[in-house]
Protein backbone atom coordinates (compact mmCIF):
# COMPACT_ATOMS: atom_id res chain seq x y z
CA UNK A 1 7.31 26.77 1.54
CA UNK A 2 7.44 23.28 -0.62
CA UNK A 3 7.67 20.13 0.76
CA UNK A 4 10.43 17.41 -0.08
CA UNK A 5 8.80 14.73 -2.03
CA UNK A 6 10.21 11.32 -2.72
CA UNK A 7 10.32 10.50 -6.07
CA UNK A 8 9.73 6.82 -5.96
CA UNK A 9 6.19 7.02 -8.09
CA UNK A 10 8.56 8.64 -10.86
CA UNK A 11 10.98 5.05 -10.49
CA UNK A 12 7.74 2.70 -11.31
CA UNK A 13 9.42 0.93 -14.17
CA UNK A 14 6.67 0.24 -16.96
CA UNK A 15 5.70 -3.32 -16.47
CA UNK A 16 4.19 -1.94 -12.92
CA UNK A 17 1.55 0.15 -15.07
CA UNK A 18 -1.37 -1.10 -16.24
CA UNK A 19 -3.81 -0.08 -18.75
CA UNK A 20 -6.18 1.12 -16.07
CA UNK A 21 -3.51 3.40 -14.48
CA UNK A 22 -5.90 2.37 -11.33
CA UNK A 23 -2.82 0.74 -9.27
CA UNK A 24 -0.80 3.86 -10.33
CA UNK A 25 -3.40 6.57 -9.50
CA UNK A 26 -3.76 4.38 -5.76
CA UNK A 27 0.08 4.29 -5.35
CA UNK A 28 0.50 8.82 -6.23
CA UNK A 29 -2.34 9.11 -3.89
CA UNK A 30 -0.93 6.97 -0.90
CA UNK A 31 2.25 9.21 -1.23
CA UNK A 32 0.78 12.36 -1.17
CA UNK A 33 1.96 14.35 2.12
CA UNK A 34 0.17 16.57 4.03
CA UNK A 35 1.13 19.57 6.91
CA UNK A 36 2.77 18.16 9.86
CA UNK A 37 2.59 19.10 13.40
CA UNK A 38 6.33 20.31 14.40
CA UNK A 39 6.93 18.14 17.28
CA UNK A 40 10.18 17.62 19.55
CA UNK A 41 12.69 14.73 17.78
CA UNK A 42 12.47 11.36 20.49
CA UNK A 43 15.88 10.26 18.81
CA UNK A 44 13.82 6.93 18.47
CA UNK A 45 15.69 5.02 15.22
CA UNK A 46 14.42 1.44 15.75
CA UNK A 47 10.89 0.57 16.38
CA UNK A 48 9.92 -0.88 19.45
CA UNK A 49 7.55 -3.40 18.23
CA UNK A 50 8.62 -5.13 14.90
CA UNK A 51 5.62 -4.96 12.30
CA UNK A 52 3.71 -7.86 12.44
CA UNK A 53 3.42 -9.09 8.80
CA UNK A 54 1.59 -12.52 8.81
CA UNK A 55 -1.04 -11.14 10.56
CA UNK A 56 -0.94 -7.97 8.12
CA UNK A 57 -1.55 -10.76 5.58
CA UNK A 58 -4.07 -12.64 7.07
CA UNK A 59 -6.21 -9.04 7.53
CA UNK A 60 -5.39 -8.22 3.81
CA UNK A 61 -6.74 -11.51 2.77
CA UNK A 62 -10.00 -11.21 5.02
CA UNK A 63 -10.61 -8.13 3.55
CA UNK A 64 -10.26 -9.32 -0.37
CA UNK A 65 -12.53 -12.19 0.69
CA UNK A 66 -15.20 -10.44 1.98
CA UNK A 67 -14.99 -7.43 -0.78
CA UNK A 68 -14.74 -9.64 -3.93
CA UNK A 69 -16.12 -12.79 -3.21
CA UNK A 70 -19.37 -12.47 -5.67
CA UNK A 71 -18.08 -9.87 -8.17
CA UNK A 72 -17.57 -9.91 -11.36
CA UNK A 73 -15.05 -8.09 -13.43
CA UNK A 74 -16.22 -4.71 -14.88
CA UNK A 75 -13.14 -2.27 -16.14
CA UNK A 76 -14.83 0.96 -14.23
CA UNK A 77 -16.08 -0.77 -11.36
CA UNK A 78 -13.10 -2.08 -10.64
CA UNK A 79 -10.55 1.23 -11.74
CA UNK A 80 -12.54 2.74 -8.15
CA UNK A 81 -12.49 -0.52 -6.28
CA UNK A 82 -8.82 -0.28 -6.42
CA UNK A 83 -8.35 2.80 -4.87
CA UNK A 84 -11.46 2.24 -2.26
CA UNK A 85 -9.67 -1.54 -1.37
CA UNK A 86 -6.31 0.50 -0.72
CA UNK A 87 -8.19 3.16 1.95
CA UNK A 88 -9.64 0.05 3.43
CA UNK A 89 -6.96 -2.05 3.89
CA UNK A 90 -4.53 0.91 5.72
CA UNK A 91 -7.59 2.30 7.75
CA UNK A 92 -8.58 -1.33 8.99
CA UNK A 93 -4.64 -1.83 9.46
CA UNK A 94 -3.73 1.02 11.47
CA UNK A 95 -7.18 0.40 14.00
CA UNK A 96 -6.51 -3.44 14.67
CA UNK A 97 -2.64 -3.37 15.14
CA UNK A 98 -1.40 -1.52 17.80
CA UNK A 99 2.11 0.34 17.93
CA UNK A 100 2.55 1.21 14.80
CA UNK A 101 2.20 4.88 14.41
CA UNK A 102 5.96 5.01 13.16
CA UNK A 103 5.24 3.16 10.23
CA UNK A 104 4.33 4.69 6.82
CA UNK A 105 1.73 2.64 4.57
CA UNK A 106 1.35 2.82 1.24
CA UNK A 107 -1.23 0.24 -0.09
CA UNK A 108 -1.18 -1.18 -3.82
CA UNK A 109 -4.20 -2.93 -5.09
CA UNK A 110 -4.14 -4.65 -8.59
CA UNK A 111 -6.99 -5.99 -10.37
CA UNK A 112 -7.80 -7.84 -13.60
CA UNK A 113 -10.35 -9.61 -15.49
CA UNK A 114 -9.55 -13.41 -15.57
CA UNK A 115 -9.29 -14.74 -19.49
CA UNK A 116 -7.08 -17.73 -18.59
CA UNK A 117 -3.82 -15.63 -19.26
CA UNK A 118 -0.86 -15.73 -16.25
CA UNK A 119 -0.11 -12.50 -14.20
CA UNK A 120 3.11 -12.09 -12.50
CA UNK A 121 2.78 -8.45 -9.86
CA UNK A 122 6.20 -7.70 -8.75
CA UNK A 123 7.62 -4.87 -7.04
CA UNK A 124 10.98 -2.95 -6.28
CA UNK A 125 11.28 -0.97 -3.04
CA UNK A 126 14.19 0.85 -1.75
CA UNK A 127 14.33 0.21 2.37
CA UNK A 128 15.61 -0.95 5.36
CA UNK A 129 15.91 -4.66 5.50
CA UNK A 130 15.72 -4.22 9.38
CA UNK A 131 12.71 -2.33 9.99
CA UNK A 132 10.42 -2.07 6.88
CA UNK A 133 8.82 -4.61 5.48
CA UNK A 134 5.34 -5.66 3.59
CA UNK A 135 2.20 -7.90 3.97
CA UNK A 136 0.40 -8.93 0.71
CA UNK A 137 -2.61 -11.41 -0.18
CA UNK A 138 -4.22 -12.18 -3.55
CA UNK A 139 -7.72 -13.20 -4.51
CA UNK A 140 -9.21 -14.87 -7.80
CA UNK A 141 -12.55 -16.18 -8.90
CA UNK A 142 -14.04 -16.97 -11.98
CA UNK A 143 -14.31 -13.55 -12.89
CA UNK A 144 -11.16 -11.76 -11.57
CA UNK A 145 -8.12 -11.72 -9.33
CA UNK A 146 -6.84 -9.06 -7.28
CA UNK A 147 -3.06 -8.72 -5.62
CA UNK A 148 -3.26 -6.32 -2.33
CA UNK A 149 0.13 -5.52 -1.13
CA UNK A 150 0.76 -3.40 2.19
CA UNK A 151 3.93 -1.82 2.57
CA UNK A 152 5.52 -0.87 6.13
CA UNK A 153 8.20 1.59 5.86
CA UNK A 154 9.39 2.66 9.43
CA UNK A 155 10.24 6.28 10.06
CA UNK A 156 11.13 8.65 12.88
CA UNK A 157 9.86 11.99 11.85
CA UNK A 158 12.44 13.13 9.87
CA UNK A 159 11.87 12.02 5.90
CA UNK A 160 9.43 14.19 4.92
CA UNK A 161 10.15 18.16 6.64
CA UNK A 162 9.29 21.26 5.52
CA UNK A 163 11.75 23.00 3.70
CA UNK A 164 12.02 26.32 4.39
């Protein structure tokens, strides 16, 4: 009855977590899989439309613009920001781009009080260099800066399947 889950949350290596745990606890939740419809295999291994990052990016950064523009840096405020940001950005996503219902999306949002310190956000993904890809856009004011990056990971049905 359990479900195959990929362990990539336990690979984070420790300069990805931050003292919030916010861009963690927004990464486990994106992850989290749910009951699947059994439906018939199409044998489709390549998508048909290739995922269209720059404009990905540009929606990402319209987005940040619009959410952060006036506000300033508040450790609790911004722990559930992070986590509302990433629902955003993959709901807004998936309605304005069209054929991409092959493509997982796991959304990480980082954000942190400006105190004239440098930030370097850098990830490490295991993937197709073919097919998956990611879109990412940063924001900063005088208050705080923020690092949104969407991750497309195509997929034909078969990664995550009940185990019986």
């Amino acid at each position: 009855d359990g479900f195959q889950v990929p362990t990539m949350a336990r690979r984070m290596s420790r300069s990805m977590m931050s003292d919030t745990g916010s861009s963690i606890n927004s990464f486990k939740r994106s992850i989290a899989i749910k009951p699947r419809l059994e439906m018939e295999n199409s044998y489709r291994t390549v998508p048909i439309v290739k995922f269209p990052s720059s404009a990905v990016s540009k929606k990402i950064q319209i987005i940040l613009d619009s959410r952060l523009t006036n506000l300033k840096y508040d450790h609790d405020t911004c722990k559930s920001l992070c986590n509302q940001l990433s629902d955003v950005i993959k709901d807004e996503v998936r309605r304005d781009i069209r054929d991409i219902e092959r493509y997982k999306l796991v959304c990480w949002v980082t954000i942190g009080q400006v105190s004239g310190q440098d930030i370097r956000v850098v990830s490490r993904c295991l993937w197709s260099h073919q097919h998956d890809t990611c879109s990412s856009a940063s924001f900063q004011n005088n208050h705080l800066f923020a690092v949104a990056t969407l991750y497309a990971l195509y997929y034909d049905g078969c990664y995550f399947h009940k185990t019986d």
